[in-house]
C-alpha atoms as a PDB file:
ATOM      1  CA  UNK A   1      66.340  -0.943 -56.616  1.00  0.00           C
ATOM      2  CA  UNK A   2      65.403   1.367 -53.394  1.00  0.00           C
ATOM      3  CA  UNK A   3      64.771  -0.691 -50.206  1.00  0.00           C
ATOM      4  CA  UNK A   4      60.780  -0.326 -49.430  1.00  0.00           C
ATOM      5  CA  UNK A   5      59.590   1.590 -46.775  1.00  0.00           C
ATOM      6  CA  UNK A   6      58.341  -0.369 -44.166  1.00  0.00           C
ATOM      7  CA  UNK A   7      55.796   1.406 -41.909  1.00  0.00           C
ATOM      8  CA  UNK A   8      56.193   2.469 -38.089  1.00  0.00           C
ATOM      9  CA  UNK A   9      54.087   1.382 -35.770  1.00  0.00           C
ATOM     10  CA  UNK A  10      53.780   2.478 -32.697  1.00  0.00           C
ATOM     11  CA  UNK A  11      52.781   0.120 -29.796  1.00  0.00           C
ATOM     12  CA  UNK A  12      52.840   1.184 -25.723  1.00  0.00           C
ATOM     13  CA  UNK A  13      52.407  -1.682 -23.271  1.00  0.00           C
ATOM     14  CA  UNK A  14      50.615  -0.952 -19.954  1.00  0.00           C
ATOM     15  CA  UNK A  15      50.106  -3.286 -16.883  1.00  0.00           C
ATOM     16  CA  UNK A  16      48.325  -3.968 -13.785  1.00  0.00           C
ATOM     17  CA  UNK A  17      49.810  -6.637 -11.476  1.00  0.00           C
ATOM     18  CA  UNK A  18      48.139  -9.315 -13.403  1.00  0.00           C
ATOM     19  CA  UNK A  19      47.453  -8.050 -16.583  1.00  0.00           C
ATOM     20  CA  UNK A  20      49.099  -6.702 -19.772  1.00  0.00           C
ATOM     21  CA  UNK A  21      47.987  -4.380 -22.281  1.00  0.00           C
ATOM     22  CA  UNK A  22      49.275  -3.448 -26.016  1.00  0.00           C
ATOM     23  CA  UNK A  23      48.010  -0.713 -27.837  1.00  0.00           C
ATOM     24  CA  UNK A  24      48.384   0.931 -31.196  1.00  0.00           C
ATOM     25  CA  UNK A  25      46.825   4.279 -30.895  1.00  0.00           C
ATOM     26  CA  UNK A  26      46.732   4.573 -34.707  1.00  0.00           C
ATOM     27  CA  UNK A  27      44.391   2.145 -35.196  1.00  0.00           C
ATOM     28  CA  UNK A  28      42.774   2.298 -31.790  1.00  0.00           C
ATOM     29  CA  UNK A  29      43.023  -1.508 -31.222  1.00  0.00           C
ATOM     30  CA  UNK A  30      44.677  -3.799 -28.524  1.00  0.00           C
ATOM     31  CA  UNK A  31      45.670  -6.424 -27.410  1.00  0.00           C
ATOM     32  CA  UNK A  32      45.125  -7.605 -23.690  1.00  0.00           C
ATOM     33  CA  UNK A  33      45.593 -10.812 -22.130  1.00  0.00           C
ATOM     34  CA  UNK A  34      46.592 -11.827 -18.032  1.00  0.00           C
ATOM     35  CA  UNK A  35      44.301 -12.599 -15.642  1.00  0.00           C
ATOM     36  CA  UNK A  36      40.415 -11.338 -17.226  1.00  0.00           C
ATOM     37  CA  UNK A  37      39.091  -9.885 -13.605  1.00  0.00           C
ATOM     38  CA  UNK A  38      42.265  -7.899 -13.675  1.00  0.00           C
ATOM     39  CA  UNK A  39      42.489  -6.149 -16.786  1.00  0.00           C
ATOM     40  CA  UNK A  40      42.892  -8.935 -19.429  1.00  0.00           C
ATOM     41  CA  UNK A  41      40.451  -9.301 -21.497  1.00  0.00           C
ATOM     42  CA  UNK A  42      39.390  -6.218 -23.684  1.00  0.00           C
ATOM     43  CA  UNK A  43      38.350  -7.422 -26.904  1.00  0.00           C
ATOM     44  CA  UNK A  44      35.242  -5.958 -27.192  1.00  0.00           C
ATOM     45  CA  UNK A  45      37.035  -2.086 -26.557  1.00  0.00           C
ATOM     46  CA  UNK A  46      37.647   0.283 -29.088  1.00  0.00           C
ATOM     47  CA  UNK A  47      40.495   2.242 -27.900  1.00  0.00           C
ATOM     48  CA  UNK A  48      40.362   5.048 -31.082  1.00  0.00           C
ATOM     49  CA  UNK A  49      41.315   8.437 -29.859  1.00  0.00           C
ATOM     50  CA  UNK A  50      42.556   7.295 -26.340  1.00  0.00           C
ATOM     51  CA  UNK A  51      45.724   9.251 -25.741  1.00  0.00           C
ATOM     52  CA  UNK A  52      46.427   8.416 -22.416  1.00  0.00           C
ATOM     53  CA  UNK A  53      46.653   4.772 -20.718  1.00  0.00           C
ATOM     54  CA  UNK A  54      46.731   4.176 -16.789  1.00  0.00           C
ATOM     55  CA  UNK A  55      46.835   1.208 -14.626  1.00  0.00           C
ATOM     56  CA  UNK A  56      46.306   0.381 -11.103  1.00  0.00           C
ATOM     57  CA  UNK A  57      47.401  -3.384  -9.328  1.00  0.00           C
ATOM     58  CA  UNK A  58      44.397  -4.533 -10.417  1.00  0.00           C
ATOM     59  CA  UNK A  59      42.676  -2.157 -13.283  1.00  0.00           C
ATOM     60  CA  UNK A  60      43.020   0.476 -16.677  1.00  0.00           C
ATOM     61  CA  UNK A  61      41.768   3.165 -17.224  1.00  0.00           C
ATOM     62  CA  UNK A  62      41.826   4.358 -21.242  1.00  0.00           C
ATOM     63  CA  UNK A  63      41.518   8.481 -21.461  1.00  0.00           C
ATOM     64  CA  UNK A  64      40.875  10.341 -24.364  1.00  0.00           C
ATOM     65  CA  UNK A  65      41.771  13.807 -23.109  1.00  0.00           C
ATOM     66  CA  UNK A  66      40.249  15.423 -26.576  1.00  0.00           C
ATOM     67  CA  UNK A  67      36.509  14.060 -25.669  1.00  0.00           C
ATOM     68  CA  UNK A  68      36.625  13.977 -22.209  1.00  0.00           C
ATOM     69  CA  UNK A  69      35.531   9.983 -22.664  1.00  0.00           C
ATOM     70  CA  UNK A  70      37.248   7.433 -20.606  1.00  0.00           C
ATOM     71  CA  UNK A  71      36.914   3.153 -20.077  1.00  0.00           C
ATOM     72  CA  UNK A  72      37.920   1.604 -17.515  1.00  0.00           C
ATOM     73  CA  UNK A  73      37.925  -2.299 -17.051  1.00  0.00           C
ATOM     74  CA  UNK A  74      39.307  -5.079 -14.606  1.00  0.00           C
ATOM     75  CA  UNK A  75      38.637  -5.656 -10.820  1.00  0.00           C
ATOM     76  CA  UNK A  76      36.004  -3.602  -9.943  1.00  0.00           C
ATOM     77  CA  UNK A  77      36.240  -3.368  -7.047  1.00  0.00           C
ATOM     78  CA  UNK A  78      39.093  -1.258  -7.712  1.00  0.00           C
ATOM     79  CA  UNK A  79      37.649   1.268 -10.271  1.00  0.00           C
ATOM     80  CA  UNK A  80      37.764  -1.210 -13.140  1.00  0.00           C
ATOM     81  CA  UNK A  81      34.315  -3.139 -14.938  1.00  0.00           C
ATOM     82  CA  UNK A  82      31.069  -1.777 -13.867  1.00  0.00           C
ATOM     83  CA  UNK A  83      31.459   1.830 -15.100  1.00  0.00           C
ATOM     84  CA  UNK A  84      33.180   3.696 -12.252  1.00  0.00           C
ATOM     85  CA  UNK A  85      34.666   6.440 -14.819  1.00  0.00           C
ATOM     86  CA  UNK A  86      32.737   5.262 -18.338  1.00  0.00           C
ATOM     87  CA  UNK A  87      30.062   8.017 -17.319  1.00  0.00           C
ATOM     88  CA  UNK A  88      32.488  10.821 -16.189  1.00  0.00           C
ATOM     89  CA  UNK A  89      33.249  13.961 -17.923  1.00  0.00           C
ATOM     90  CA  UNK A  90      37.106  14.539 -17.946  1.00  0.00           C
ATOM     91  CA  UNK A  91      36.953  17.021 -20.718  1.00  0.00           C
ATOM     92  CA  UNK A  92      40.224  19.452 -19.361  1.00  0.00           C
ATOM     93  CA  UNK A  93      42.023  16.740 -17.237  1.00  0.00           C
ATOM     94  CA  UNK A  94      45.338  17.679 -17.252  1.00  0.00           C
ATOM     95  CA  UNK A  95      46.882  14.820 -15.145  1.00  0.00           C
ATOM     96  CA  UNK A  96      45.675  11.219 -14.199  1.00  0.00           C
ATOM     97  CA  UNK A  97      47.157  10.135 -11.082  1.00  0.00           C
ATOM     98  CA  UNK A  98      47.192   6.326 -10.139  1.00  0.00           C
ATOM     99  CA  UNK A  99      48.062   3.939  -6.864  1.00  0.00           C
ATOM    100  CA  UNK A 100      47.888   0.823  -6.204  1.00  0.00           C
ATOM    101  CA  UNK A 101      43.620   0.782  -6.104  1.00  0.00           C
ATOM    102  CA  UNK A 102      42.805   4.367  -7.113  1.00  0.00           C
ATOM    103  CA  UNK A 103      42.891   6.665  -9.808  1.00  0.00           C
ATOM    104  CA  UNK A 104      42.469  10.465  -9.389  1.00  0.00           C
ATOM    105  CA  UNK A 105      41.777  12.175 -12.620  1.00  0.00           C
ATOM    106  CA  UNK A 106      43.079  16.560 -11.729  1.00  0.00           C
ATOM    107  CA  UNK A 107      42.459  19.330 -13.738  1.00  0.00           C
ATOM    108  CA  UNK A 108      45.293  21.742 -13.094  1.00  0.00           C
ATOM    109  CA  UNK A 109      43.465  24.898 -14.422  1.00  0.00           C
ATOM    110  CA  UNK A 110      40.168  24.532 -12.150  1.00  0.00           C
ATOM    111  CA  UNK A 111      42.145  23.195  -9.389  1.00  0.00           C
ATOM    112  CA  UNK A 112      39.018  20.892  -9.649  1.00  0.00           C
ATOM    113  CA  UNK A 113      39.665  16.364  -9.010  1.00  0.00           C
ATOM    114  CA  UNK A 114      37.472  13.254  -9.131  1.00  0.00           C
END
């Protein structure tokens, strides 16, 4: 008998300095764990349709370049929890830019960043 398939999955891993994160885009879930002001705790995220993950030392940021939505969690006082870029548009970001406590979100066409 033919061997059965067995299915691909895809999984990126993404990390702060304290923090890991694993996600399957192709079922939009994840897995974080680390230090939980930094990034590791995200259980209560759905991460369906992100395309694009980011991390600073202490934070993530979760893009979904088709909607324009993005979520970021961990210290906040470095753009993580408390909804720094959960109420942004970043419909047409081309390019997400990160240091060690920043992110800068740049859309090459308008020349336009926040």
């Amino acid at each position: 008998p033919a061997p059965t398939p067995v299915p691909t999955i895809s999984i990126d891993v993404y990390g702060t300095g304290s923090s890991l994160m694993a996600l399957n885009k192709n079922s939009g879930k994840a897995l974080c764990w680390g230090r939980t002001g930094y990034g590791g705790k995200c259980d209560d995220m759905d991460f369906h349709g992100v395309t694009n993950v980011y991390s600073t030392r202490s934070a993530f940021m979760a893009l979904d370049k088709n909607s324009g939505k993005a979520q970021c969690w961990g210290h906040s006082g470095w753009y993580g929890s408390g909804g720094k870029c959960d109420n942004r548009d970043f419909l047409g970001v081309t390019d997400v830019y990160s240091t060690g406590g920043a992110f800068m979100a740049l859309n090459k066409n308008s020349g336009k960043a926040q």
